[in-house]
N, C-alpha and C. Protein backbone atom coordinates (compact mmCIF):
# COMPACT_ATOMS: atom_id res chain seq x y z
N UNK A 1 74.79 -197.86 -44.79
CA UNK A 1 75.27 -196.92 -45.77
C UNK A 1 74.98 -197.44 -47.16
N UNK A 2 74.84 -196.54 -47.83
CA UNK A 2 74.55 -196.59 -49.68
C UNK A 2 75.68 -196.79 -50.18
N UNK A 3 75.26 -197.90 -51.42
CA UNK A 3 76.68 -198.47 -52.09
C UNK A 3 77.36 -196.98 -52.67
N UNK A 4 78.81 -196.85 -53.15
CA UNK A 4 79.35 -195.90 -53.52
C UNK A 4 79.19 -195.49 -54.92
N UNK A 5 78.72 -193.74 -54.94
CA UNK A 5 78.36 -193.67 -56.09
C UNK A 5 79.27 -194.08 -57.38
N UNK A 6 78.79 -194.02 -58.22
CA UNK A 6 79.55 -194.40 -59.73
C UNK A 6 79.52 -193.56 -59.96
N UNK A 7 81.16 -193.08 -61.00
CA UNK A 7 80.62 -192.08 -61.74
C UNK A 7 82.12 -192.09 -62.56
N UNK A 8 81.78 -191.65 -63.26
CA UNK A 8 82.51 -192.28 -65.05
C UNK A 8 83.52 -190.60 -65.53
N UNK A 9 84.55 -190.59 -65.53
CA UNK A 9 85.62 -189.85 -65.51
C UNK A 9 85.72 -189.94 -67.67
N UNK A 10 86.44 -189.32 -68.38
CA UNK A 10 86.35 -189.25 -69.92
C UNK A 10 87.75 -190.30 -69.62
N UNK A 11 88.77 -190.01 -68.74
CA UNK A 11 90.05 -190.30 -68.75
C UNK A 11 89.79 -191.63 -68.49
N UNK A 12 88.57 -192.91 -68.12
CA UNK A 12 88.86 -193.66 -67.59
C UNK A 12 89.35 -194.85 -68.51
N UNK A 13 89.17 -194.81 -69.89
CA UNK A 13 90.11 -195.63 -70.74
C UNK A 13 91.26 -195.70 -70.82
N UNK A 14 91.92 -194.40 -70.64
CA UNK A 14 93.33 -194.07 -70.78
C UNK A 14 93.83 -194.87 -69.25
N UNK A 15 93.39 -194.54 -68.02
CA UNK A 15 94.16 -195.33 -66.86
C UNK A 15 93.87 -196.81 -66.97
N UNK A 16 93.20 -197.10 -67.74
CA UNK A 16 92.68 -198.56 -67.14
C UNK A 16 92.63 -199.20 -68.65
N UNK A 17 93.47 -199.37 -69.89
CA UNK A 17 93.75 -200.07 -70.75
C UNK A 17 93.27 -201.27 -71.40
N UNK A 18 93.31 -202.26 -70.03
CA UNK A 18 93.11 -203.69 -70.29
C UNK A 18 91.13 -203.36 -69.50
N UNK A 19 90.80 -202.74 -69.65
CA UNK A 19 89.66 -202.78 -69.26
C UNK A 19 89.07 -203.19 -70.34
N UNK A 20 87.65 -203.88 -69.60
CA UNK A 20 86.34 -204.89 -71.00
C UNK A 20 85.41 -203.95 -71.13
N UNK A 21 85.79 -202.33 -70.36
CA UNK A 21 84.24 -202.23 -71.06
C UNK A 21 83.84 -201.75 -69.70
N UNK A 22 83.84 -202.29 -68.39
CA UNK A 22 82.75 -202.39 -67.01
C UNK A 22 83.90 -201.71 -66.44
N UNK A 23 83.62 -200.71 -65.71
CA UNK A 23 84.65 -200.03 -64.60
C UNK A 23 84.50 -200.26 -63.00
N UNK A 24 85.64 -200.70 -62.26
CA UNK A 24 85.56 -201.35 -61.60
C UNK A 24 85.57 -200.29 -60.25
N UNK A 25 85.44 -201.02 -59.13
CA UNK A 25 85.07 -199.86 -58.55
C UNK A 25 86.62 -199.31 -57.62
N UNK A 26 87.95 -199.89 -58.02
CA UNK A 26 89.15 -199.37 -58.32
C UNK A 26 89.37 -198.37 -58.85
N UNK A 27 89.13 -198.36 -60.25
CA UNK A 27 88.89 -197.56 -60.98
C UNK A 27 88.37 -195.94 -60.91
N UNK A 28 87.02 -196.69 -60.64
CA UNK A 28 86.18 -195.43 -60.17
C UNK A 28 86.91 -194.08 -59.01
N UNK A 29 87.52 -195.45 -57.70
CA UNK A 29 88.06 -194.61 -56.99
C UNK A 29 89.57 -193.85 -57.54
N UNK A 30 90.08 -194.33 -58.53
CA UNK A 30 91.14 -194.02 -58.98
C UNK A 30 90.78 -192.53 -59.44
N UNK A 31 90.18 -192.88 -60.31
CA UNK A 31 89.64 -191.59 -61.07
C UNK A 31 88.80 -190.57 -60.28
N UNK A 32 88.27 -191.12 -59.17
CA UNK A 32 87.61 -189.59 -58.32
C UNK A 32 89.17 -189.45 -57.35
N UNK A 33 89.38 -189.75 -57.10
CA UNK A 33 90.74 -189.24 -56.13
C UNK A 33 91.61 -188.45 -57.34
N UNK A 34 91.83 -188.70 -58.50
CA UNK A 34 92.35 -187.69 -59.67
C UNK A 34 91.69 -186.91 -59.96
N UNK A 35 90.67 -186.75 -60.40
CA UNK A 35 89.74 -185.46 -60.34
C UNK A 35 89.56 -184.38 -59.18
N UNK A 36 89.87 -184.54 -58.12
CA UNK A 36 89.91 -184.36 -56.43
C UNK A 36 91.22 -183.45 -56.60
N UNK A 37 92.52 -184.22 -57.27
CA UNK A 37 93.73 -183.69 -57.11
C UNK A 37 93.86 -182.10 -58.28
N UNK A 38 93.28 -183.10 -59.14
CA UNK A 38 93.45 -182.03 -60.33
C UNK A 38 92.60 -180.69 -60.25
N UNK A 39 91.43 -181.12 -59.15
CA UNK A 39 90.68 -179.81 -59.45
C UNK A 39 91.46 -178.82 -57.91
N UNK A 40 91.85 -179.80 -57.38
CA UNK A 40 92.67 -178.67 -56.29
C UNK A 40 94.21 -177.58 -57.10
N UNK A 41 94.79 -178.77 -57.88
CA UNK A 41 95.66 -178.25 -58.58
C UNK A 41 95.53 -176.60 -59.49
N UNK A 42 93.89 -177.07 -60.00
CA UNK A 42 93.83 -175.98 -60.76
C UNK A 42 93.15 -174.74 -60.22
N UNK A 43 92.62 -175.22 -58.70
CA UNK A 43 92.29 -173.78 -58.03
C UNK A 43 93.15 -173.16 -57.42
N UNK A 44 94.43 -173.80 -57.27
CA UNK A 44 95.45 -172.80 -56.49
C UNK A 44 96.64 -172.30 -57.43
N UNK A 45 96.36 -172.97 -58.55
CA UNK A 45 96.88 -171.68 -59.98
C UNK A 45 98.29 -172.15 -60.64
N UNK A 46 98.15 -174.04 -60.14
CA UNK A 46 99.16 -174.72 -60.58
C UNK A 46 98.95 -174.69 -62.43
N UNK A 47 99.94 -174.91 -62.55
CA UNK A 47 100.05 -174.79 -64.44
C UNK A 47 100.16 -175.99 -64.58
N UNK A 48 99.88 -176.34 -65.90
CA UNK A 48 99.73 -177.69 -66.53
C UNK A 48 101.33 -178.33 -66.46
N UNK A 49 102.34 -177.70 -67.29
CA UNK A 49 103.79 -177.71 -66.80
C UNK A 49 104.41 -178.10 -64.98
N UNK A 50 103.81 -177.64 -64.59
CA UNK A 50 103.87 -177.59 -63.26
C UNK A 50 103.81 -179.01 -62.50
N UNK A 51 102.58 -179.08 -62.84
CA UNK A 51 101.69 -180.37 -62.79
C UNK A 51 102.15 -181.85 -63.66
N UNK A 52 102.66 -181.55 -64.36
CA UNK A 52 103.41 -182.34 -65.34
C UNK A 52 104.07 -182.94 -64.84
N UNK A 53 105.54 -182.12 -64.53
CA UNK A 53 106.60 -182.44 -64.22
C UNK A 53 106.42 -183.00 -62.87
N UNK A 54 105.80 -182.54 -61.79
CA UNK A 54 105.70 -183.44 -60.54
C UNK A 54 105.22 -184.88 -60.51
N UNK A 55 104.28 -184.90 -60.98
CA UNK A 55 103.60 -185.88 -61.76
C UNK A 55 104.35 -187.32 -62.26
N UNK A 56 105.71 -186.77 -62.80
CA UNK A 56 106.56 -187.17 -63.96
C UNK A 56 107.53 -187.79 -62.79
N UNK A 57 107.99 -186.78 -61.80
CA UNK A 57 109.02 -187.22 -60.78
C UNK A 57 108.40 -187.96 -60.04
N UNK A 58 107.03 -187.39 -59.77
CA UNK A 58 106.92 -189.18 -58.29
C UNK A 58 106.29 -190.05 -58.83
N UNK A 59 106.03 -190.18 -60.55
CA UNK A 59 105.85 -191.56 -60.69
C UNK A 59 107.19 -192.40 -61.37
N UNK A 60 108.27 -191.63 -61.37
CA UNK A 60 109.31 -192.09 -61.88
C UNK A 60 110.04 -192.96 -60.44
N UNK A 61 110.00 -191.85 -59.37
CA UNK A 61 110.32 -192.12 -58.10
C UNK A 61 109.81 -193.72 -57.61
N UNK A 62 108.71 -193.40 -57.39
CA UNK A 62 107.98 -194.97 -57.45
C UNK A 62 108.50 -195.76 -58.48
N UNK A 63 108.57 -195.63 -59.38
CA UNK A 63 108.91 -196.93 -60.38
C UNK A 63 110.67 -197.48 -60.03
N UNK A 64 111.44 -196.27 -59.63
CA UNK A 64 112.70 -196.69 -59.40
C UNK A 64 113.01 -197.20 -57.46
N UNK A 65 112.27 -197.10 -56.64
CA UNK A 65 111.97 -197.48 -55.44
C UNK A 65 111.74 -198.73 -55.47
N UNK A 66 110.36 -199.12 -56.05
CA UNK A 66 109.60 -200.12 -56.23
C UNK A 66 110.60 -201.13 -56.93
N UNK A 67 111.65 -200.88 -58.09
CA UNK A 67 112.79 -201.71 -58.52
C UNK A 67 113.80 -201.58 -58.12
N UNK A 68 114.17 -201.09 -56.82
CA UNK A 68 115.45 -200.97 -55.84
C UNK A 68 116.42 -200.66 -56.82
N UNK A 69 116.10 -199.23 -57.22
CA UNK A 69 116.91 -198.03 -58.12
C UNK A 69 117.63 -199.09 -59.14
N UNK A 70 116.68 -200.18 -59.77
CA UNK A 70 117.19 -200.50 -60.97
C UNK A 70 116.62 -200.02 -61.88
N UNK A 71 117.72 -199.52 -63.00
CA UNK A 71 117.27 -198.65 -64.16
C UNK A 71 116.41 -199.42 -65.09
N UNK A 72 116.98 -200.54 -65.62
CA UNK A 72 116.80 -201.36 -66.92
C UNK A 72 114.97 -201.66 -66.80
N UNK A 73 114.77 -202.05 -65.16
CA UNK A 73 113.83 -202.74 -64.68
C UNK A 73 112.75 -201.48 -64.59
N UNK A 74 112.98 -200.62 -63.83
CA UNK A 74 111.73 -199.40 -64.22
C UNK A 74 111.61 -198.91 -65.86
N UNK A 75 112.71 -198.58 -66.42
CA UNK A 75 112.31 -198.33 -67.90
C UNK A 75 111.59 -199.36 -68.65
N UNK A 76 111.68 -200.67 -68.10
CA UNK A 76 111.06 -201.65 -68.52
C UNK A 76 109.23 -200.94 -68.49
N UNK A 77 109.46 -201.43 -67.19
CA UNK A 77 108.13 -200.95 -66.39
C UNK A 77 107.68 -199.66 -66.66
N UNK A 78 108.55 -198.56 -67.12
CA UNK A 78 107.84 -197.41 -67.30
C UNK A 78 107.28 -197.10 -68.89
N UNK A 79 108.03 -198.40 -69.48
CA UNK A 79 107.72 -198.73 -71.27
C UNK A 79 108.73 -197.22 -71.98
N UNK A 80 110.07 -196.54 -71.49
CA UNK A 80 110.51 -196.18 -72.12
C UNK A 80 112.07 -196.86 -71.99
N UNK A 81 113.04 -196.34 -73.02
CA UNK A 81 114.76 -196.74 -73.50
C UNK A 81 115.19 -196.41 -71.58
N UNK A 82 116.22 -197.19 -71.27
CA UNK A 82 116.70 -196.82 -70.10
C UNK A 82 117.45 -195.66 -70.32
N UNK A 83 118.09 -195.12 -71.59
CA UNK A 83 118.57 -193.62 -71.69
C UNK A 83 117.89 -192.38 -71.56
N UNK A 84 116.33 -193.08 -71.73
CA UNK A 84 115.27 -191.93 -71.79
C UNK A 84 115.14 -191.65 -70.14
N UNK A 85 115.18 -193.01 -69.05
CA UNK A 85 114.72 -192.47 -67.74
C UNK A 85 116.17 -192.19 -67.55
N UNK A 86 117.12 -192.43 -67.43
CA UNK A 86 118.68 -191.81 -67.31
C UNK A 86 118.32 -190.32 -67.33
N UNK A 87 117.96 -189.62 -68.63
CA UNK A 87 118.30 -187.81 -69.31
C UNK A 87 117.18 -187.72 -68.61
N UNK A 88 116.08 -188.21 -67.78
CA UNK A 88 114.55 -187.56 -67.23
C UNK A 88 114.87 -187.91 -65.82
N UNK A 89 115.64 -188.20 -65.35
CA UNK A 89 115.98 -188.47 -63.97
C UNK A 89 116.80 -187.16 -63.90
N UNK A 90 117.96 -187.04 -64.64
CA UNK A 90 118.73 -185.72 -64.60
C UNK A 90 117.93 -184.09 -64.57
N UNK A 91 117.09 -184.08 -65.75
CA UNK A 91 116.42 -183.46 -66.09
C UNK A 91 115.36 -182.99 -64.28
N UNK A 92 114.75 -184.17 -64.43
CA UNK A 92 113.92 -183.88 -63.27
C UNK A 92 114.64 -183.45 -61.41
N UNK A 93 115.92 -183.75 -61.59
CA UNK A 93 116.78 -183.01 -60.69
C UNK A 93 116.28 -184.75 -58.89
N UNK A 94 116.14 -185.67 -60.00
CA UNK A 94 116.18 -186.77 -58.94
C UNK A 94 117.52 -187.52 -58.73
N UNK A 95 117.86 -187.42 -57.71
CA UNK A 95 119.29 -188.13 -56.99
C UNK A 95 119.43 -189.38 -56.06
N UNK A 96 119.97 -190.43 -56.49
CA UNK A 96 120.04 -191.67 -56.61
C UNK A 96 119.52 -191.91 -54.48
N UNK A 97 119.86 -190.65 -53.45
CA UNK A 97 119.31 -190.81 -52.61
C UNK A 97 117.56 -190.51 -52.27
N UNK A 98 117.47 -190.03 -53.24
CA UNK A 98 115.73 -189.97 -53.02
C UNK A 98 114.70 -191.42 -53.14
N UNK A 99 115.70 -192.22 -54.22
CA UNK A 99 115.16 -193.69 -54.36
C UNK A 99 115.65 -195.23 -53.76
N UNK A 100 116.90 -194.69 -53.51
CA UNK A 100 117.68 -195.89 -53.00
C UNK A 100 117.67 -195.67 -51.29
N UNK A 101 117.11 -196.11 -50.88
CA UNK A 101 117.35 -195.76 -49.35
C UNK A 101 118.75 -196.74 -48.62
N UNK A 102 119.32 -197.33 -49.29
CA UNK A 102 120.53 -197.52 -48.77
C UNK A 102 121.80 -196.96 -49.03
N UNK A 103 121.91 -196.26 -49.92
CA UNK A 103 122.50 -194.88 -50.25
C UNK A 103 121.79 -193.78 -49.79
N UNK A 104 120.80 -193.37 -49.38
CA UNK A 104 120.32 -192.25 -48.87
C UNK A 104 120.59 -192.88 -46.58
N UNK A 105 120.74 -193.49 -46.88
CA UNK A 105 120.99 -193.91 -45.23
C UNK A 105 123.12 -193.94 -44.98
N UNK A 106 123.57 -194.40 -46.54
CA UNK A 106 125.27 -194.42 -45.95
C UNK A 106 125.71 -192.94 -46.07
N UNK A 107 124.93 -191.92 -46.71
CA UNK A 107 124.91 -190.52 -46.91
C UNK A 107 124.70 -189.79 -45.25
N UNK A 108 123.79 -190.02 -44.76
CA UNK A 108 122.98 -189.91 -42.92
C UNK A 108 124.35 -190.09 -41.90
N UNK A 109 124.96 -191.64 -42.30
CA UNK A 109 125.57 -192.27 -41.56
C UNK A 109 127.37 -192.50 -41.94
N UNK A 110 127.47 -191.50 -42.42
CA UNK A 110 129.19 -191.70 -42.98
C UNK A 110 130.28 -192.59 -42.00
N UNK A 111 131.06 -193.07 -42.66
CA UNK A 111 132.04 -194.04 -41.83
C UNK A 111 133.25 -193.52 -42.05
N UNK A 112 133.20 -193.10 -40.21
CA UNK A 112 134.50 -192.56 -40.00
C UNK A 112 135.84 -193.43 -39.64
């Protein structure tokens, strides 16, 4: 098989920050698997809003999973005020069982 094509996305500065310049082939796949999503997004008549906000919840989701639903530690990680992911957690209608799976399991399993 043929090495995998390259191919250079406008967005690829914006995901990849600490980049020198050379895009890696991470990258690359990063950015064709987003282009992939986005162009499905926009043929089935998702709105930018739409798209946003989901967007917004499962990477918030992940960031508060990934820090075992610590706040301080994803706002860290998400580079905003922990009041900001507090009012965008509310906002986004996410509940402390969607991220904490040991509260989403004593919820399953009540003690009678």
């Amino acid at each position: 098989m043929g090495e995998p094509l390259s191919v250079w996305y406008p967005w690829t500065q914006l995901l990849s920050p600490l980049s020198t310049g050379e895009s890696t082939l991470a990258d690359q796949n990063l950015n064709g698997r987003l282009f992939l999503i986005v162009d499905e997004l926009v043929r089935r008549g998702v709105t930018l809003e739409q798209a946003r906000r989901e967007f917004e919840r499962q990477f918030i989701l992940a960031s508060l999973q990934s820090n075992s639903g610590n706040f301080c530690r994803s706002a860290r990680s998400l580079g905003v005020h922990r009041n900001t992911l507090r009012n965008k957690v509310s906002t986004l209608g996410i509940h402390s069982e969607d991220y904490d799976r040991r509260r989403a399991q004593r919820r399953k399993d009540p003690v009678t």
